[in-house]
C-alpha atoms as a PDB file:
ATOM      1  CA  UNK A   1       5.087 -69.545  -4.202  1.00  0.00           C
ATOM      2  CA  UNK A   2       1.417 -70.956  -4.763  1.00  0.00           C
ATOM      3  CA  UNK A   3      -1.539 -68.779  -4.546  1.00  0.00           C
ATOM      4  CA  UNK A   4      -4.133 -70.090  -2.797  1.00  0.00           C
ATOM      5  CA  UNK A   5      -7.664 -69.240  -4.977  1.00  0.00           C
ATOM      6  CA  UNK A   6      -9.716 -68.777  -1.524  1.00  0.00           C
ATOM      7  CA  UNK A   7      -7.387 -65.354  -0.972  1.00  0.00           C
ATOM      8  CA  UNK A   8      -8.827 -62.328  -2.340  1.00  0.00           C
ATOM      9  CA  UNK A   9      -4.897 -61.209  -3.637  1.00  0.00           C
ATOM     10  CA  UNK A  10      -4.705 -63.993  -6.254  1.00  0.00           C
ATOM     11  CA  UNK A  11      -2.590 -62.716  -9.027  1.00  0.00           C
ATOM     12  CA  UNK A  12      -4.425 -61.446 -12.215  1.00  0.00           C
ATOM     13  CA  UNK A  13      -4.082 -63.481 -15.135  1.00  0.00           C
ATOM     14  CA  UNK A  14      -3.317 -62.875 -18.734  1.00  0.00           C
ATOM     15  CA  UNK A  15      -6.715 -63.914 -19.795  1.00  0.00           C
ATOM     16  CA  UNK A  16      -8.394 -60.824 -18.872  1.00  0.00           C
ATOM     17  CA  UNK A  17      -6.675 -58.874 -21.912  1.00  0.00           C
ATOM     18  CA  UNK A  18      -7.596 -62.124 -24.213  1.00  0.00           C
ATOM     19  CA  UNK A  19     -11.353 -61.843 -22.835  1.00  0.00           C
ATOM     20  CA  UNK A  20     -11.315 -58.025 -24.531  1.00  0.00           C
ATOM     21  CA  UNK A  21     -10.609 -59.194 -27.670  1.00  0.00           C
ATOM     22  CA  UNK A  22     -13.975 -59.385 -29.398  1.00  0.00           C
ATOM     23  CA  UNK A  23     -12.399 -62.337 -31.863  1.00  0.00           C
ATOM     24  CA  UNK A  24     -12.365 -64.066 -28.657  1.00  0.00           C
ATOM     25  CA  UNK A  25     -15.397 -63.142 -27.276  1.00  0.00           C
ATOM     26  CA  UNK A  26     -17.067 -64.803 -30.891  1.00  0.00           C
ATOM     27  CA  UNK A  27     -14.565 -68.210 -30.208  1.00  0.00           C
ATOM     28  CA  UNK A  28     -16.111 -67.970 -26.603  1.00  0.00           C
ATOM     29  CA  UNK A  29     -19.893 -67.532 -28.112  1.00  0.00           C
ATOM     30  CA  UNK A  30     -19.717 -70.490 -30.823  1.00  0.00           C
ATOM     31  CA  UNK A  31     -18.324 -72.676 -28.625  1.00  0.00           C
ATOM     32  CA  UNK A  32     -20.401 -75.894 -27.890  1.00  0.00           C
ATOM     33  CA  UNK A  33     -17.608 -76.908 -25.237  1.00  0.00           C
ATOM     34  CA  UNK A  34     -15.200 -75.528 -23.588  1.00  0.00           C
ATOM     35  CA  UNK A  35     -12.399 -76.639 -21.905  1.00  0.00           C
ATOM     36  CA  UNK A  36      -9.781 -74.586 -19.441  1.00  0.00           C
ATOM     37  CA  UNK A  37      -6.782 -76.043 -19.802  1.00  0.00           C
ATOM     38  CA  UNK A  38      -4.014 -76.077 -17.307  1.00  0.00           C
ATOM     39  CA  UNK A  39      -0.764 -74.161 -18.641  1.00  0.00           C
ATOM     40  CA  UNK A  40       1.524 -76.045 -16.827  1.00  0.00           C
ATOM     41  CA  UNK A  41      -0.373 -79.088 -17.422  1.00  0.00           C
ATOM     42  CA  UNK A  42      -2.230 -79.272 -20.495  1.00  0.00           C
ATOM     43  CA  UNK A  43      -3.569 -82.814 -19.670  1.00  0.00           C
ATOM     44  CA  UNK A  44      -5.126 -80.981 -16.710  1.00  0.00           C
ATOM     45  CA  UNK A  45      -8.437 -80.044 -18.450  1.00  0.00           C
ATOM     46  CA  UNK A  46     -11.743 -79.688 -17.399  1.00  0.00           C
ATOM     47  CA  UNK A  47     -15.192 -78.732 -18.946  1.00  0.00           C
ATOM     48  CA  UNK A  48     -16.346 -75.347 -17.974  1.00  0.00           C
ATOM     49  CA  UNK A  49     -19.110 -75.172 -20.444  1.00  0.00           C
ATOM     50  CA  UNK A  50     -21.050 -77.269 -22.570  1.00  0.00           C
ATOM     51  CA  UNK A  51     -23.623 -77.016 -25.110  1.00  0.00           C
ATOM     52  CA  UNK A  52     -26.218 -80.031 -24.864  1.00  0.00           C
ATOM     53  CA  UNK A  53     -27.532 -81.527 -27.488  1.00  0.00           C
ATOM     54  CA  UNK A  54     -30.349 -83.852 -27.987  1.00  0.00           C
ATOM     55  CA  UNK A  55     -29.456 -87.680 -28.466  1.00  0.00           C
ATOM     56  CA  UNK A  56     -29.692 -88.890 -32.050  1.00  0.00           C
ATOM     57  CA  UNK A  57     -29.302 -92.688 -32.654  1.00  0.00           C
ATOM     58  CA  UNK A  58     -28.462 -91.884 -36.181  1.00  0.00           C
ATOM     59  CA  UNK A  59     -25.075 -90.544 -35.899  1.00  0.00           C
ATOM     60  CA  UNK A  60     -24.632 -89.661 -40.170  1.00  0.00           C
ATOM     61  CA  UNK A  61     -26.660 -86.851 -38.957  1.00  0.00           C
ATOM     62  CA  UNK A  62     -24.743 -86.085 -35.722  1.00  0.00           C
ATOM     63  CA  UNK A  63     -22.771 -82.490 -37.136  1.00  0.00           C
ATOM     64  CA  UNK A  64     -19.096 -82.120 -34.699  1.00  0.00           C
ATOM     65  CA  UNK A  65     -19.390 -80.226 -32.024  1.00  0.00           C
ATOM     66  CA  UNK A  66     -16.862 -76.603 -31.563  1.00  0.00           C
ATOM     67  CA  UNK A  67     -14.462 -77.236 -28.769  1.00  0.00           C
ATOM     68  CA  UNK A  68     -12.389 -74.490 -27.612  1.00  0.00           C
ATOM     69  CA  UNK A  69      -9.448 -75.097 -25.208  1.00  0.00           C
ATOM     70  CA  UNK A  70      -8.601 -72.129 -23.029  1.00  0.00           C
ATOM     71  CA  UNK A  71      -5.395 -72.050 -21.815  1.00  0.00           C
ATOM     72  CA  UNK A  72      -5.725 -71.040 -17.877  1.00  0.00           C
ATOM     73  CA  UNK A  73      -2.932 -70.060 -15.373  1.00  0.00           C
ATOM     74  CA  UNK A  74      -4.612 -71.521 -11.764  1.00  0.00           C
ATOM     75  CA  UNK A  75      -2.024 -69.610 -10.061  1.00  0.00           C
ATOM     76  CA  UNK A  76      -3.919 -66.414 -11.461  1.00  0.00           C
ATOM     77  CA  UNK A  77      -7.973 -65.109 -11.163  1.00  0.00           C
ATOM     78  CA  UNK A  78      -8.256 -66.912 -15.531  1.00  0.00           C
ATOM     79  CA  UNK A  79     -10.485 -69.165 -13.869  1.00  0.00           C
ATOM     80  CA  UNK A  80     -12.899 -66.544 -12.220  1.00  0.00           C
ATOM     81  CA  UNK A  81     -12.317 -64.465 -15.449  1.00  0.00           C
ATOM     82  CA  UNK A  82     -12.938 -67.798 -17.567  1.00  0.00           C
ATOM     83  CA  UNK A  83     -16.359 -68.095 -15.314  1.00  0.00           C
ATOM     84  CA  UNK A  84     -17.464 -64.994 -16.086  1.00  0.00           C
ATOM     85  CA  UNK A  85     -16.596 -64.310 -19.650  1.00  0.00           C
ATOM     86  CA  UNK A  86     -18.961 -67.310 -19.790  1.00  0.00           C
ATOM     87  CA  UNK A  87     -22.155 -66.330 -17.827  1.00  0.00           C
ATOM     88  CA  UNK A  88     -22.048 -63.145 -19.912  1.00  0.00           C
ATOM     89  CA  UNK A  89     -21.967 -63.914 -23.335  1.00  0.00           C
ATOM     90  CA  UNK A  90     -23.566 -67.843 -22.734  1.00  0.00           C
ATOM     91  CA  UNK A  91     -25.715 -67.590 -19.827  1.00  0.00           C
ATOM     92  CA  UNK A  92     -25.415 -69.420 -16.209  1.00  0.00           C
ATOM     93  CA  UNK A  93     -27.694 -72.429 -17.386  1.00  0.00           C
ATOM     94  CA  UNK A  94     -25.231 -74.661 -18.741  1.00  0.00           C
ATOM     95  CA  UNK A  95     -21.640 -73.555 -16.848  1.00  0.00           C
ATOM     96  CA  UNK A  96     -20.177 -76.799 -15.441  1.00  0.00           C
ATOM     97  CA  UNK A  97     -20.257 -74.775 -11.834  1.00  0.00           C
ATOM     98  CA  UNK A  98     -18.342 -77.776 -10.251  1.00  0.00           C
ATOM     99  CA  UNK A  99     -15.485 -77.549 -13.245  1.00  0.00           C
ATOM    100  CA  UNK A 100     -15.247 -73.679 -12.060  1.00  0.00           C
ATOM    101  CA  UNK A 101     -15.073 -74.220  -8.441  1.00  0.00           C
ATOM    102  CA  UNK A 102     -12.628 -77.028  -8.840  1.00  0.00           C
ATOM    103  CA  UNK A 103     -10.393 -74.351 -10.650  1.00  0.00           C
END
């Protein structure tokens, strides 16, 4: 049975113990990007959050960027919890809000 995410009984998720962890909390905080990933699907991904940088033409100085794929159940509240974790330890200014609501 699907859960519909408009219904306010969607299943909790497993992220919400993961979002505790403080080592995750610091993956979530040095992130530049980050990606919820479908666990069913992991070609399903989307960017939740992303770090801008300013445009460089020379790319020898261009340093990698931190990507962090989150795995994410969407039959589950990870997505809201996902959200979240990410206004509070990054700020609103750069969430992807149309990645979220899409989740």
């Amino acid at each position: 049975m699907s859960t519909d995410h408009t219904s306010p009984f969607v299943r909790r998720g497993l992220l919400r113990v993961r979002a505790a962890d403080p080592a995750f909390q610091q993956l979530i905080r040095d992130a530049e990007i980050l990606l919820a990933t479908d666990v069913r699907n992991p070609r399903n991904s989307c960017v939740v959050y992303h770090e801008p940088r300013p445009h460089k033409n020379d790319w020898q100085d261009e340093k990698t960027a931190e990507v962090v794929a989150v795995p994410v159940d969407y039959e589950t509240d990870d997505a809201e919890v996902l959200g979240e974790l990410c206004r509070t330890l990054k700020g609103s200014s750069r969430l992807d809000r149309s990645s979220i609501e899409h989740l």
